[in-house]
N, C-alpha and C. Protein backbone atom coordinates (compact mmCIF):
# COMPACT_ATOMS: atom_id res chain seq x y z
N UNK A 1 -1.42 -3.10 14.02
CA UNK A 1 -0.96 -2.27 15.11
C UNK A 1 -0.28 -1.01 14.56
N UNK A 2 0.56 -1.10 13.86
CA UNK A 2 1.51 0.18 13.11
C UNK A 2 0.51 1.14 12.46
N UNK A 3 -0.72 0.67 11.45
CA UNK A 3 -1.94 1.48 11.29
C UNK A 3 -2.06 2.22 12.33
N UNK A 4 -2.64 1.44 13.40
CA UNK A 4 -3.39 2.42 14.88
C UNK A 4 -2.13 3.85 15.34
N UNK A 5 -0.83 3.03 15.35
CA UNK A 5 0.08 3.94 15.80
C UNK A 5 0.29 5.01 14.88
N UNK A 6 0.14 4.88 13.66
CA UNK A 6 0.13 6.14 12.69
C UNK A 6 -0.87 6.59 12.94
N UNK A 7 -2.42 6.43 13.11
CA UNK A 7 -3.63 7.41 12.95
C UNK A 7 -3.38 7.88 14.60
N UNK A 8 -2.77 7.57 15.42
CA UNK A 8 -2.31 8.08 16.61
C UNK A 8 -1.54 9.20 16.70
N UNK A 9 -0.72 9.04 15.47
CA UNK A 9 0.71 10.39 15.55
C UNK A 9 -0.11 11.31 14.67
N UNK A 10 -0.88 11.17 13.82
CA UNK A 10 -1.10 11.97 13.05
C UNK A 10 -2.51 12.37 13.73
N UNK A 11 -3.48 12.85 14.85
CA UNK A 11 -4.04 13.16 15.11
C UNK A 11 -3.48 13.52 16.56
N UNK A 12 -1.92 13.54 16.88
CA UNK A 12 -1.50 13.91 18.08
C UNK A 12 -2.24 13.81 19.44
N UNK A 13 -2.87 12.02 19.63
CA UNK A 13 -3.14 11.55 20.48
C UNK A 13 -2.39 10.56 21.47
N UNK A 14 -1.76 11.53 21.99
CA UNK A 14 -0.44 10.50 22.56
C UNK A 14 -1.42 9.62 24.16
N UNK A 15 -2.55 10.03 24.28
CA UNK A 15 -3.15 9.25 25.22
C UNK A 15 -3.61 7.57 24.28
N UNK A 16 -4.23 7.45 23.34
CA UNK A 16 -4.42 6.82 22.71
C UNK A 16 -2.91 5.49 22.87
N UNK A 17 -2.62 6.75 22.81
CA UNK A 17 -0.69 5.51 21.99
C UNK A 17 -0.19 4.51 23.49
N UNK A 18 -0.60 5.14 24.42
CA UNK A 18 -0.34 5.09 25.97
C UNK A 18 -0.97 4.00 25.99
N UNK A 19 -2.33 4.35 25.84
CA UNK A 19 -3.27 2.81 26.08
C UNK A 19 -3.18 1.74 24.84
N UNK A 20 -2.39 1.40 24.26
CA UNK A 20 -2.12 0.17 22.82
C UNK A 20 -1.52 -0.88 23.78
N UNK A 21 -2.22 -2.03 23.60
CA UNK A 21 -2.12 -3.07 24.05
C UNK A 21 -0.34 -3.52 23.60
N UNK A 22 0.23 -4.54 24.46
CA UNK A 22 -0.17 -5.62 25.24
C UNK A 22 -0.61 -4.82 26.90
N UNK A 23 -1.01 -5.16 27.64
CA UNK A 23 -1.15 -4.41 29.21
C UNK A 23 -0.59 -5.17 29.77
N UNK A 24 0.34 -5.99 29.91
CA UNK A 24 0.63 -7.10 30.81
C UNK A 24 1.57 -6.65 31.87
N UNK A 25 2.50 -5.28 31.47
CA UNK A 25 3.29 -5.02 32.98
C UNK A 25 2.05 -3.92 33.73
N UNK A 26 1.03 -3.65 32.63
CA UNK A 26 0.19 -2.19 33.71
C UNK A 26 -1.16 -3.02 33.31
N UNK A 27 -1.43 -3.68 34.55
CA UNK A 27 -3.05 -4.03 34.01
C UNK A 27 -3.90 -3.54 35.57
N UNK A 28 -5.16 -3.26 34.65
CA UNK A 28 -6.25 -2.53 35.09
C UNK A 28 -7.12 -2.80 36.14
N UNK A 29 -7.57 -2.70 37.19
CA UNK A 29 -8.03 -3.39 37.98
C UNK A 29 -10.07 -3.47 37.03
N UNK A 30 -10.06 -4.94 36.95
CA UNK A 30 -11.31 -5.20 36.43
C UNK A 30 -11.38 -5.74 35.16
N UNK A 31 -10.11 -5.03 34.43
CA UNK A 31 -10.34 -5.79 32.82
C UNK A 31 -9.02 -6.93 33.23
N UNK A 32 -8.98 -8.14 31.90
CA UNK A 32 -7.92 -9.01 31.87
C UNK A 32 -7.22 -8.24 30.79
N UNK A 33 -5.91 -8.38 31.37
CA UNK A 33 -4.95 -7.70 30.54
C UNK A 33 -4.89 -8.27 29.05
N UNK A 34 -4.75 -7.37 28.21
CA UNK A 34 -4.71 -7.59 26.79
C UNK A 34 -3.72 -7.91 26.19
N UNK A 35 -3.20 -9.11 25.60
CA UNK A 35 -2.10 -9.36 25.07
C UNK A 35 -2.02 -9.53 23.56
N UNK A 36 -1.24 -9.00 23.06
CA UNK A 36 -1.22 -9.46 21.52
C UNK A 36 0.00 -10.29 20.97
N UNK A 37 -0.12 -11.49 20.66
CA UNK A 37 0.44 -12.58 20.05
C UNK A 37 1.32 -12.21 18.92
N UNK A 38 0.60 -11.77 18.03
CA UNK A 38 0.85 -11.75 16.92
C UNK A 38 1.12 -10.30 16.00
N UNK A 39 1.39 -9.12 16.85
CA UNK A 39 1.95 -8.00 16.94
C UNK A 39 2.96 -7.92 16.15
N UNK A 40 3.78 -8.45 16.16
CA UNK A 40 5.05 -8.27 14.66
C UNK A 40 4.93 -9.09 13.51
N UNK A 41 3.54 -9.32 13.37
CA UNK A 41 3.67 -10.28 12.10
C UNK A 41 2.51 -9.80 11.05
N UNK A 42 2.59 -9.42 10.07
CA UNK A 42 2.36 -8.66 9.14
C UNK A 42 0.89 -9.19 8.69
N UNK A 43 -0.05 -8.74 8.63
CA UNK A 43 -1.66 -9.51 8.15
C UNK A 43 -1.27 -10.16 7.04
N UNK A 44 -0.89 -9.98 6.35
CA UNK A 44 -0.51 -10.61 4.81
C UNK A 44 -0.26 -12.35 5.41
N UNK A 45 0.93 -12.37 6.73
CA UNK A 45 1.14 -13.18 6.43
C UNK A 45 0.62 -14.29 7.53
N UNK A 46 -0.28 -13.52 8.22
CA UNK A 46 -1.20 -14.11 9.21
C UNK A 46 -2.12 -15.15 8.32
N UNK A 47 -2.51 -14.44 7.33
CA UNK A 47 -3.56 -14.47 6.61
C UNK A 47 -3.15 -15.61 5.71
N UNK A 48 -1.99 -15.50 4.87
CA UNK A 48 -1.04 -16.64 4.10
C UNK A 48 -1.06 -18.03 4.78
N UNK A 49 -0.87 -17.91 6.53
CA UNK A 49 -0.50 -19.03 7.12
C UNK A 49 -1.92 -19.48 7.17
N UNK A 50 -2.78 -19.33 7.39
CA UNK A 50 -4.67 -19.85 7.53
C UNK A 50 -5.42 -20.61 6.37
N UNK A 51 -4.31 -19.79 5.09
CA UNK A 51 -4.86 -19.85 3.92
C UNK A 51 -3.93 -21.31 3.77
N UNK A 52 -2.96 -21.46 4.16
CA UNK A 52 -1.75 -23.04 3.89
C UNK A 52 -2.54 -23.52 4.96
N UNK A 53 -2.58 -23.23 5.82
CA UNK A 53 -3.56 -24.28 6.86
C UNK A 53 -4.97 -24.59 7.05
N UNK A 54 -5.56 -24.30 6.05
CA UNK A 54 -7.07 -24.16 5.58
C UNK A 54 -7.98 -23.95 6.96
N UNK A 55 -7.26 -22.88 7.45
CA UNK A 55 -8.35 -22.49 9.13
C UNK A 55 -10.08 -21.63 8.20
N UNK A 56 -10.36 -21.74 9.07
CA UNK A 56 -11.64 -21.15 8.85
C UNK A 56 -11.60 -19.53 9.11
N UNK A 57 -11.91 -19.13 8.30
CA UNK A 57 -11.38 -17.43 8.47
C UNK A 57 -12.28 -16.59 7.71
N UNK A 58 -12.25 -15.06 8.19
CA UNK A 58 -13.32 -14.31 7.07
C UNK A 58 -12.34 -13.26 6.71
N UNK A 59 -12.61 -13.48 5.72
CA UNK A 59 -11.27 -12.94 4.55
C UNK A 59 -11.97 -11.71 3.97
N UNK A 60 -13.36 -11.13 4.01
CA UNK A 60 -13.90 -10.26 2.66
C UNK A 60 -13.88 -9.19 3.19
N UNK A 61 -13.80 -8.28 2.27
CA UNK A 61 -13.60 -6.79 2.65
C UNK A 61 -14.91 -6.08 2.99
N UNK A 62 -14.61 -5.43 4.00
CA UNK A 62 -15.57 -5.03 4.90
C UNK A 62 -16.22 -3.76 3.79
N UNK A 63 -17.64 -3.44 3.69
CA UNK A 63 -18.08 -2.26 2.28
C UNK A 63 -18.13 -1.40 2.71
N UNK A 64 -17.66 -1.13 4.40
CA UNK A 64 -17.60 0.75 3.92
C UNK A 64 -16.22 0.92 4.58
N UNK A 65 -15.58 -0.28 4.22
CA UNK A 65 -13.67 -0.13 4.63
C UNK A 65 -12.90 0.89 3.94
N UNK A 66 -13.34 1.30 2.51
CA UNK A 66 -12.21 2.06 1.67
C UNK A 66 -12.49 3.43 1.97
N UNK A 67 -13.53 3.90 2.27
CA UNK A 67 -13.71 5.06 2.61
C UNK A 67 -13.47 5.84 4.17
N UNK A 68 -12.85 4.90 4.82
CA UNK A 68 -11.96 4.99 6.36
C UNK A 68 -10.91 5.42 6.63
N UNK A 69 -10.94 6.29 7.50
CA UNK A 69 -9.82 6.59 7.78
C UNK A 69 -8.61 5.51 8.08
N UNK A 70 -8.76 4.85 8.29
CA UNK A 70 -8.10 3.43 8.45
C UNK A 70 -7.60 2.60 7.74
N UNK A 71 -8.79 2.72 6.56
CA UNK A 71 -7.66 2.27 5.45
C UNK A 71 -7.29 3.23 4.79
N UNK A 72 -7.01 4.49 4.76
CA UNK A 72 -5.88 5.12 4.59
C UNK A 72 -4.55 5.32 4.90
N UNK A 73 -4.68 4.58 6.30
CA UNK A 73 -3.59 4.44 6.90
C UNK A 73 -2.52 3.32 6.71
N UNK A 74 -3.95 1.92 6.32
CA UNK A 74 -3.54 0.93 5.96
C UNK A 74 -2.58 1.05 5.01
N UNK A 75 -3.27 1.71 3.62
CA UNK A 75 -2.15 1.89 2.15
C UNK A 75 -0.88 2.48 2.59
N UNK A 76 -1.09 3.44 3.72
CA UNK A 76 -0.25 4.30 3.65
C UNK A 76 1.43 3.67 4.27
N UNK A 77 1.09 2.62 5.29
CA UNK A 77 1.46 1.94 6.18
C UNK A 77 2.10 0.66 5.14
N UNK A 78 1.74 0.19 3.98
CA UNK A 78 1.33 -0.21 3.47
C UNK A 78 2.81 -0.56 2.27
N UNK A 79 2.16 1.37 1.66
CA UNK A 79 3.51 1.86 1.09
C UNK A 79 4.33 2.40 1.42
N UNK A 80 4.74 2.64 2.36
CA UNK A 80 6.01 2.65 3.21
C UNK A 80 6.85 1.40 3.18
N UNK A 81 6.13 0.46 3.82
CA UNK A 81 6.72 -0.76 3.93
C UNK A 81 7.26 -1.25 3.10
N UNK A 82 6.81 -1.31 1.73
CA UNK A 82 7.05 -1.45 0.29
C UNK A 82 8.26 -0.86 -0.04
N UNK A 83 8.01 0.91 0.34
CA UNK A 83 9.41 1.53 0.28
C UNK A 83 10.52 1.42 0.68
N UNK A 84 10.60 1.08 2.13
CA UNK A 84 11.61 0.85 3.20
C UNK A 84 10.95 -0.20 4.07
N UNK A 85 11.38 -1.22 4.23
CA UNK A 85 11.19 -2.63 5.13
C UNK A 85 11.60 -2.00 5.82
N UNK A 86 11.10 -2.61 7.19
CA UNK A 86 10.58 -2.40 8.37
C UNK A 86 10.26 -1.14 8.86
N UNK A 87 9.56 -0.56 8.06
CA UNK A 87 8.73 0.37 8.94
C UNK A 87 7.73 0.16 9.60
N UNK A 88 6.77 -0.56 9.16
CA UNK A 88 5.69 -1.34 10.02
C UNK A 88 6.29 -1.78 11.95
N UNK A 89 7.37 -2.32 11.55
CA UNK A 89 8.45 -2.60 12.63
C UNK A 89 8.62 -1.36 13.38
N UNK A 90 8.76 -0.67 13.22
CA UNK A 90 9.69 0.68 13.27
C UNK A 90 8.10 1.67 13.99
N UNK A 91 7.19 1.89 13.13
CA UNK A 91 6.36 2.56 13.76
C UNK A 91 5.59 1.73 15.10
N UNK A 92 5.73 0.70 15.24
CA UNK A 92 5.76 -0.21 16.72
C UNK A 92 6.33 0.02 17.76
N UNK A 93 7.49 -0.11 17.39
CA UNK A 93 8.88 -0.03 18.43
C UNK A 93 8.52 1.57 19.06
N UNK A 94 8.23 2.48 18.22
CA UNK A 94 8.01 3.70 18.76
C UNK A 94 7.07 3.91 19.33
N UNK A 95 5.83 2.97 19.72
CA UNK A 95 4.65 3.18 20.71
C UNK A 95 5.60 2.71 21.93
N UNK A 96 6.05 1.61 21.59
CA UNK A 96 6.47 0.90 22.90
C UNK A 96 7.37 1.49 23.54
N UNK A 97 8.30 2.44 22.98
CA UNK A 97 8.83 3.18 23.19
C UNK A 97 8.52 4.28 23.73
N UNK A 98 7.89 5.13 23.48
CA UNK A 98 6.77 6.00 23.96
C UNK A 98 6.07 5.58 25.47
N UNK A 99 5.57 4.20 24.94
CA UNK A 99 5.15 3.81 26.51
C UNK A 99 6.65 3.89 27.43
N UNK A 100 7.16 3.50 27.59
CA UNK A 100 8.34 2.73 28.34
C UNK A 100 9.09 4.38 28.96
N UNK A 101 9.02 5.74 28.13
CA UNK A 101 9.47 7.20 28.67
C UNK A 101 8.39 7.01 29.35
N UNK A 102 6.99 7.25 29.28
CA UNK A 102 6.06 7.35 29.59
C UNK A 102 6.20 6.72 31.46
N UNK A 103 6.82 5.49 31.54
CA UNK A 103 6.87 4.66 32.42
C UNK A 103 8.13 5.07 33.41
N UNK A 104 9.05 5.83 33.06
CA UNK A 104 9.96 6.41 33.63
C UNK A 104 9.61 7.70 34.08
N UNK A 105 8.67 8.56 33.33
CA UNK A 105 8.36 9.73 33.64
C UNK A 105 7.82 9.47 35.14
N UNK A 106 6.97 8.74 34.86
CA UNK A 106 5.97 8.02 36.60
C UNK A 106 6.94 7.39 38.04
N UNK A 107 8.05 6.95 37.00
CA UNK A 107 8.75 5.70 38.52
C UNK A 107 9.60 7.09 38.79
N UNK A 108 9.74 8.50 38.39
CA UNK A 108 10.51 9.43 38.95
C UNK A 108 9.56 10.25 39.49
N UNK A 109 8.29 10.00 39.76
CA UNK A 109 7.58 10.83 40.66
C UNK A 109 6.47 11.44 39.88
N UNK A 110 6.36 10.99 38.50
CA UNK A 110 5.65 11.96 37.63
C UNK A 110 4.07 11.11 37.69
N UNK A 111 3.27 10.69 38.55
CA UNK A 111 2.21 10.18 38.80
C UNK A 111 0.93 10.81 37.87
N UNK A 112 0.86 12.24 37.72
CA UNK A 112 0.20 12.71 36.73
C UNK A 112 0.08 12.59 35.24
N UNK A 113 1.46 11.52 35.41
CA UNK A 113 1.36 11.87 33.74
C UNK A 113 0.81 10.50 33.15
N UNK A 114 0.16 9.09 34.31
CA UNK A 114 -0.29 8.53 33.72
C UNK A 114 -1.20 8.09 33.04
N UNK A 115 -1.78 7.66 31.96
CA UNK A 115 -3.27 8.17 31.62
C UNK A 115 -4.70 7.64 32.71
N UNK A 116 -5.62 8.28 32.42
CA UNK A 116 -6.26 8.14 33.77
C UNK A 116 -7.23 6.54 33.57
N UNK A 117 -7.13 5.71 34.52
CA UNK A 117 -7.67 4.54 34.63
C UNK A 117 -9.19 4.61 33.78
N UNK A 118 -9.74 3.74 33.54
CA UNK A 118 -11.07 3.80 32.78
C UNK A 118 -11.85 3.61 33.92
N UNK A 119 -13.31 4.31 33.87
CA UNK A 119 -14.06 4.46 34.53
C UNK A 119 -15.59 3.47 34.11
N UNK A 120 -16.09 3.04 34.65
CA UNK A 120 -17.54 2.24 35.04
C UNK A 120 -18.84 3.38 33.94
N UNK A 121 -18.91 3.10 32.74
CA UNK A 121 -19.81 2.81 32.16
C UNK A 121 -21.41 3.33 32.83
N UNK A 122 -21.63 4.63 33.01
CA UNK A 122 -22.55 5.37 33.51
C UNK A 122 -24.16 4.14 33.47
N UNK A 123 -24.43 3.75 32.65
CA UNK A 123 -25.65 3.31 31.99
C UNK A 123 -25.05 1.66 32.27
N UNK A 124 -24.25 0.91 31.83
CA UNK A 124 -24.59 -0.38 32.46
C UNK A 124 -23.12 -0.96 32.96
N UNK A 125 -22.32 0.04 33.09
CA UNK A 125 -21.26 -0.46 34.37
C UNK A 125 -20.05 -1.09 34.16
N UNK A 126 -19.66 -1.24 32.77
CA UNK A 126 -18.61 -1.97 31.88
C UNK A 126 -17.18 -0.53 32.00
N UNK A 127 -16.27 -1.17 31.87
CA UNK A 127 -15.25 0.18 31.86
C UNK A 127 -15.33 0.95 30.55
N UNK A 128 -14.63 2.07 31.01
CA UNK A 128 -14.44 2.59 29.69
C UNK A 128 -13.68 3.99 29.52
N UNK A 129 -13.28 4.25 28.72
CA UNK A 129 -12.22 5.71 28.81
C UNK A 129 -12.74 6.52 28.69
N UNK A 130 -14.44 6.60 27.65
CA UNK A 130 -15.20 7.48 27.13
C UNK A 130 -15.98 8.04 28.60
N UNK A 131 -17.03 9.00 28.21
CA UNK A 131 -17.82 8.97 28.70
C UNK A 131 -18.81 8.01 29.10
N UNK A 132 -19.03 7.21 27.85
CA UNK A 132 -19.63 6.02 28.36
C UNK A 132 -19.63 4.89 26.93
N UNK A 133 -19.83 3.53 27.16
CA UNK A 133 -18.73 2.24 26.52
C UNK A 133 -19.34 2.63 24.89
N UNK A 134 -18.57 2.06 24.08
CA UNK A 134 -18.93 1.36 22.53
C UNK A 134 -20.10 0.82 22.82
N UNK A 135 -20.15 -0.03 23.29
CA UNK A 135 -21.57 -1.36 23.31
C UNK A 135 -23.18 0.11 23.60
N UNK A 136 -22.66 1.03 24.83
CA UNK A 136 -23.62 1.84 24.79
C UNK A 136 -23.71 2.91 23.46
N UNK A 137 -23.01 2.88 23.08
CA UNK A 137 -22.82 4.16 21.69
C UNK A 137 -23.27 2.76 20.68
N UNK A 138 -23.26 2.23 20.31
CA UNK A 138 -24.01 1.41 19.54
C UNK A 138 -25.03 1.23 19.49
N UNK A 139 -25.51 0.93 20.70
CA UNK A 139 -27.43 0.63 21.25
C UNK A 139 -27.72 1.69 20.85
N UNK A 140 -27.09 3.02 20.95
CA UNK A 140 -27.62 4.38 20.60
C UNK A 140 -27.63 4.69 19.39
N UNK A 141 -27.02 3.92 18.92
CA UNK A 141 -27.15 4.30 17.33
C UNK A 141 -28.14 3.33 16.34
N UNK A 142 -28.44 2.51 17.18
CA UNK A 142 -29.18 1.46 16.68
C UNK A 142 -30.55 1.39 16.93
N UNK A 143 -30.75 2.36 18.38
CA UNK A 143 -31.73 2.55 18.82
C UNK A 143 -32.19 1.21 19.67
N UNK A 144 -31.74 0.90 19.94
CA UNK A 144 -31.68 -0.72 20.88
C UNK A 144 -31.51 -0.17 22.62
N UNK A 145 -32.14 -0.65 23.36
CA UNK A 145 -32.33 -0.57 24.56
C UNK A 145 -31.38 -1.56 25.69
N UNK A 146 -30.90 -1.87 26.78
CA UNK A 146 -30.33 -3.09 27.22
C UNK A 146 -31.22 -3.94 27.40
N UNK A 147 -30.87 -5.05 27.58
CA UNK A 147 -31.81 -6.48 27.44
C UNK A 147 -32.66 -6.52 26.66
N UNK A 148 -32.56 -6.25 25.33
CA UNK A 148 -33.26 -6.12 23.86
C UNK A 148 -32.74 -7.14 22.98
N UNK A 149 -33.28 -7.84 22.01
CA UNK A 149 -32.36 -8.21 21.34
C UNK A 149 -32.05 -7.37 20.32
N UNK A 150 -31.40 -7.67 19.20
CA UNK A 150 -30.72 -6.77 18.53
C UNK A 150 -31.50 -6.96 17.25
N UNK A 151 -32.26 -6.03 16.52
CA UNK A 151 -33.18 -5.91 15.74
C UNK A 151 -32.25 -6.22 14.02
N UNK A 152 -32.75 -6.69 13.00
CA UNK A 152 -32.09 -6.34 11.72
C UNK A 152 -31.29 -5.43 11.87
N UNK A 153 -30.27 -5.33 11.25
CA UNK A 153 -29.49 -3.67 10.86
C UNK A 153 -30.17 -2.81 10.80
N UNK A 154 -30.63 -1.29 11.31
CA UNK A 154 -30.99 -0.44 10.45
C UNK A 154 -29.94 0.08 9.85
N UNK A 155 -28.79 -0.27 10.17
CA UNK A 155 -27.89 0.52 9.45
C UNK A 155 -26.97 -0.66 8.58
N UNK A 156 -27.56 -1.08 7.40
CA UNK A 156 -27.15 -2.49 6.92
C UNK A 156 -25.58 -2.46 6.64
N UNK A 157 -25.11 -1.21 6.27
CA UNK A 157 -23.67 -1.21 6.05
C UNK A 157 -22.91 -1.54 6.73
N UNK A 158 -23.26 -1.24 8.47
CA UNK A 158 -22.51 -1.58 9.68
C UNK A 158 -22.11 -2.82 10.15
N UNK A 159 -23.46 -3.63 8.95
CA UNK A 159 -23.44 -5.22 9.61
C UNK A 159 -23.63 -6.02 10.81
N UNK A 160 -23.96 -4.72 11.81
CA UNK A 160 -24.16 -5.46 12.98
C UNK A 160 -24.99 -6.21 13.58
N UNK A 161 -25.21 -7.50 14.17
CA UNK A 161 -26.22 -8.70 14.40
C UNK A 161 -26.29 -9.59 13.17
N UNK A 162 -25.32 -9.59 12.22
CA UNK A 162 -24.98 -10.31 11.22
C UNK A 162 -23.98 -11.12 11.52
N UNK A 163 -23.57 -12.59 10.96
CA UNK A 163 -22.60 -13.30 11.02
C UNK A 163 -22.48 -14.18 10.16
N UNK A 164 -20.94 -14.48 9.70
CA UNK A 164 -20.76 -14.93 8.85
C UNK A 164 -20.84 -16.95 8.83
N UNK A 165 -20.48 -17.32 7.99
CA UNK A 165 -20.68 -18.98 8.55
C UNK A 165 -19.90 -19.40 8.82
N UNK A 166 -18.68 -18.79 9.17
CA UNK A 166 -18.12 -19.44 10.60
C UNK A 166 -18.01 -18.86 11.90
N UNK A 167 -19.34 -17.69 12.18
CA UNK A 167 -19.47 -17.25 13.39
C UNK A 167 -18.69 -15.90 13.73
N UNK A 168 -18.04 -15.31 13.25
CA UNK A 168 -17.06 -14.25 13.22
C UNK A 168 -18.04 -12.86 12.74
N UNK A 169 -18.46 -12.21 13.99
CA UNK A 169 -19.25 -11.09 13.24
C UNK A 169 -18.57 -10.01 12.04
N UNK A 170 -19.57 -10.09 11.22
CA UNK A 170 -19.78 -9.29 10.00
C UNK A 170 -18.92 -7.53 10.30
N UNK A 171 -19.29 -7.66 11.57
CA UNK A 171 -18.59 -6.14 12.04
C UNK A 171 -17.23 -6.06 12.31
N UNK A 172 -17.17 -7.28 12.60
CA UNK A 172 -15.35 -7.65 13.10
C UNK A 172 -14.37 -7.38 12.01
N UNK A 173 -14.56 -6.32 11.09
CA UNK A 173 -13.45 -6.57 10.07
C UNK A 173 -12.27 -5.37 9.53
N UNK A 174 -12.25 -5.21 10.56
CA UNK A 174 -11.25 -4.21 11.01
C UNK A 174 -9.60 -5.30 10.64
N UNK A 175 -8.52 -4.67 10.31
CA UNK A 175 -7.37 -5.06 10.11
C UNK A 175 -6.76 -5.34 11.55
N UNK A 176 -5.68 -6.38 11.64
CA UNK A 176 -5.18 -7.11 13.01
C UNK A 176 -4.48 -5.67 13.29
């Protein structure tokens, strides 16, 4: 989460920061509100506890992860933390924070300033903030049609329609 909230400040997308889950006091009419569990607890040690509890997990580094903007953020996020404990903490508290002015700006009349609800998915009707969903920007990149199945990778790096052996797609490997 503290990743997302840094590539948030540093591309001065304060709509982005608005919409960071949990949704549970502002939820959406159509989606189930998104909650995150495990929001203050550090991947390291998510990951530590699975590894003492021998859960089934996919642990490998995703191959076109290092060259992401994301994991730049990761190190960066990373070494901070290293430097000064709790910043990871700290760059959190300040989304939620952010939300919560955000939430006062509105209960004093400021109705404009909330970000605008997600809209129905032009092409097959799913919400979405974009113009139109991920799942459709994928098919498009994949060249996949709806009610298709999903052909080999052409794009093998992406991994997508791949899975690992315990079911956890190959694409899923983005940091908590």
């Amino acid at each position: 989460m503290a990743q997302t909230v840094l590539m948030n400040v540093a591309n001065a997308d304060l709509e982005r920061t608005l919409r960071l889950a949990p949704h549970t006091a502002t939820p959406v009419d159509g989606l189930a509100p998104r909650i995150v569990p495990l929001r203050w607890v550090p991947e390291q040690e998510i990951h530590l506890y699975a590894l003492h509890k021998s859960l089934p997990m996919h642990h490998e580094e995703c191959p076109n992860a290092r060259g992401a903007l994301r994991w730049r953020h990761r190190e960066m996020v990373a070494q901070m933390e290293a430097d000064v404990p709790g910043t990871r903490h700290g760059l959190v508290r300040m989304a939620d924070q952010i939300k919560g002015l955000r939430n006062q700006v509105v209960a004093l009349g400021g109705e404009g300033q909330r970000p605008a609800p997600p809209e129905p998915c032009p092409r097959c009707g799913s919400l979405t903030s974009g113009l139109q969903c991920k799942a459709c920007d994928m098919r498009d990149l994949l060249g996949v049609g709806e009610g298709q199945s999903t052909p080999e990778p052409t794009h093998p790096g992406l991994g997508v329609g791949r899975s690992n052996d315990i079911g956890v797609p190959a694409a899923s490997c983005s940091p908590l």
